[in-house]
Protein backbone atom coordinates (compact mmCIF):
# COMPACT_ATOMS: atom_id res chain seq x y z
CA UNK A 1 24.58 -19.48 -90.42
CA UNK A 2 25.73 -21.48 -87.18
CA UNK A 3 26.60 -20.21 -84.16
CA UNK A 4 27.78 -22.64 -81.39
CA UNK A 5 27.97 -22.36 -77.38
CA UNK A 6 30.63 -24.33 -75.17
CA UNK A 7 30.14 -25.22 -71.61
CA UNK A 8 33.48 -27.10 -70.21
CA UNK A 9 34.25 -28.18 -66.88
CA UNK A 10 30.44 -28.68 -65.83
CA UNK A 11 30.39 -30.64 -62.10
CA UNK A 12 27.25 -32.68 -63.62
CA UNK A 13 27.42 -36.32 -64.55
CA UNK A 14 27.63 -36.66 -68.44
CA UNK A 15 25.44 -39.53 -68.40
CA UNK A 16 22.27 -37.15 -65.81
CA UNK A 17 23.36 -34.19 -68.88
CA UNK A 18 22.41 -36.52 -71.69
CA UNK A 19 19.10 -37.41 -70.25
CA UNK A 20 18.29 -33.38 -70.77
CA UNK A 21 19.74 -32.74 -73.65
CA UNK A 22 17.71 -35.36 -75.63
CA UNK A 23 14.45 -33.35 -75.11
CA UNK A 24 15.93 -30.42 -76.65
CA UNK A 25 17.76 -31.84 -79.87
CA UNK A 26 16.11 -30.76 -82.97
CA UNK A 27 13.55 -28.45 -81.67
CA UNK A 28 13.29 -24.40 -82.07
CA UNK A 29 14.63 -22.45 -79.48
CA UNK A 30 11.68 -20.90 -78.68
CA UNK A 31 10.08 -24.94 -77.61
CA UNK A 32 13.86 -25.89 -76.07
CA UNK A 33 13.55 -22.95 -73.79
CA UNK A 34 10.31 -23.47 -72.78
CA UNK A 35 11.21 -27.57 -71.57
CA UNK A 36 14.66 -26.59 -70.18
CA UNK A 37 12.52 -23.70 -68.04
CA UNK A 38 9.82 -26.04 -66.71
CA UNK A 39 12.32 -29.52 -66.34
CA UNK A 40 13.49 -28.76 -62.49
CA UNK A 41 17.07 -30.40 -62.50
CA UNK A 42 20.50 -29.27 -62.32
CA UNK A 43 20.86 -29.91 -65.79
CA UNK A 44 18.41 -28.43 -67.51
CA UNK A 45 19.64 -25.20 -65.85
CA UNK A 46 23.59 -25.43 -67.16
CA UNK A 47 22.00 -26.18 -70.48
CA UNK A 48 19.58 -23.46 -70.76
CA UNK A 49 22.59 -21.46 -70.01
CA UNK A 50 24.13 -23.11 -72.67
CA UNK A 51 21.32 -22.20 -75.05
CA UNK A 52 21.05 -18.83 -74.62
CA UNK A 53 24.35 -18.18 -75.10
CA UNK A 54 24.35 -19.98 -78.19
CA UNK A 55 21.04 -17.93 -79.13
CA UNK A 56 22.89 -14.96 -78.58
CA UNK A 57 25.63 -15.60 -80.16
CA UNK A 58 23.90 -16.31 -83.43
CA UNK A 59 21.48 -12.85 -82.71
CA UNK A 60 24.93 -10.36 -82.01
CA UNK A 61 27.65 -12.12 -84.38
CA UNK A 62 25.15 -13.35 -87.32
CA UNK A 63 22.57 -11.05 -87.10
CA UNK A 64 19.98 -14.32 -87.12
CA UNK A 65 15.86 -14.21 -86.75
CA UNK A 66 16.01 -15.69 -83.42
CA UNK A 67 12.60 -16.50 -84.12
CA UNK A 68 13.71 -18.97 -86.77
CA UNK A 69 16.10 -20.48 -85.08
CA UNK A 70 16.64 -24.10 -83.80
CA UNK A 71 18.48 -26.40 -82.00
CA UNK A 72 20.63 -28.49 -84.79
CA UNK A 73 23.76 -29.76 -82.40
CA UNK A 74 23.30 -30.87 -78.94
CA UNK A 75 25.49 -33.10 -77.25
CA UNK A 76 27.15 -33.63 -73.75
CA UNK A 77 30.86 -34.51 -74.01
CA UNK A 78 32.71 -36.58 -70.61
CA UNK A 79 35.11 -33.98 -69.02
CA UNK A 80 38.24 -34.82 -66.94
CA UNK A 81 37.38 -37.45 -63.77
CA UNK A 82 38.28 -35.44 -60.31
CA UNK A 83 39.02 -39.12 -58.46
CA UNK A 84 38.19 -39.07 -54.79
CA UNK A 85 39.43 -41.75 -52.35
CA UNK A 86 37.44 -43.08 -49.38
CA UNK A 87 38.18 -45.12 -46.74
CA UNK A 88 36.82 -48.50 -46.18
CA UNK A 89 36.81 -51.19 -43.77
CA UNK A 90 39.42 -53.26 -43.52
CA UNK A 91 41.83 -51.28 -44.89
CA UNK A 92 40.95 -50.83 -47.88
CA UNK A 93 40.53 -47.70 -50.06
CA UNK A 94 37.33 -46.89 -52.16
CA UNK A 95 36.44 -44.74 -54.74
CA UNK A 96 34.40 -42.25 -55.49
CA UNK A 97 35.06 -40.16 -58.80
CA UNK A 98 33.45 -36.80 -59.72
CA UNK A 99 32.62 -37.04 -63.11
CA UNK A 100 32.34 -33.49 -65.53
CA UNK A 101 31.11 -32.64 -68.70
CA UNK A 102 31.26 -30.28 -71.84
CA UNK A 103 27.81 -29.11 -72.92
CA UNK A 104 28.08 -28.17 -76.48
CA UNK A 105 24.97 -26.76 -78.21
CA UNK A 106 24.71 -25.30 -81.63
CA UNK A 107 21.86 -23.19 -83.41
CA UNK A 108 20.93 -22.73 -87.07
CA UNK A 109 18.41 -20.38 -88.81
CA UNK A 110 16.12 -22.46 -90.47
C-alpha cells in the first residue's frame, strides 16, 4: 500500500530542494531519516517534514510496518514565482523572483 505526503507553497528554491531530495530517493525510511537529520540545510528540514508525514500517514491510514517501509516517490515540483522588482541605476528596473516548490514524497511497504 502507498501512502503519499504533499508539501505546497515551500519558500525554497526547487532547484536547492532537488539537490536533497536525490539522497533520499529509493532508500528506507529508517536510512532517509537518518541523512535528512544529519544534512544541515533548509531543505532537508521541509523534507524530513515531508517524510514523516508521509510515514505516518502510511502507519495510521494503512496500518503499514514502518519498519519496512521506503522511500519509492520523491520529487520537488516548481511552485508559483512571487516576482520582486528592484531598482537599478539608470532607471531601470531589476528583478528578483522568489521561487517555491511542492515537495511530494511517497512511501511503500516493501
Amino acid at each position: 500500500m502507498e501512502a503519499k505526503a504533499i508539501a505546497k507553497m515551500q519558500r525554497i528554491s526547487p532547484i536547492k530542494a532537488r539537490l536533497v531530495i536525490d539522497l533520499v530517493r529509493g532508500k528506507s525510511v529508517e536510512d532517509a531519516r537518518t541523512i535528512l537529520v544529519n544534512y544541515n540545510t533548509k531543505a532537508s528540514k521541509m523534507i524530513l517534514k515531508v517524510l514523516n508525514s508521509a510515514t505516518a500517514n502510511a502507519v495510521n491510514n494503512n496500518k503499514a510496518d514502518e519498519n519496512k517501509l521506503f522511500v519509492n516517490e520523491a520529487r520537488v515540483d516548481a511552485g508559483p514565482v512571487m516576482k520582486r522588482i528592484l531598482f537599478d541605476s539608470r532607471g531601470h528596473i531589476g528583478h528578483k523572483d522568489k521561487r517555491t516548490s511542492h515537495i511530494v514524497i511517497s512511501v511503500k511497504e516493501r
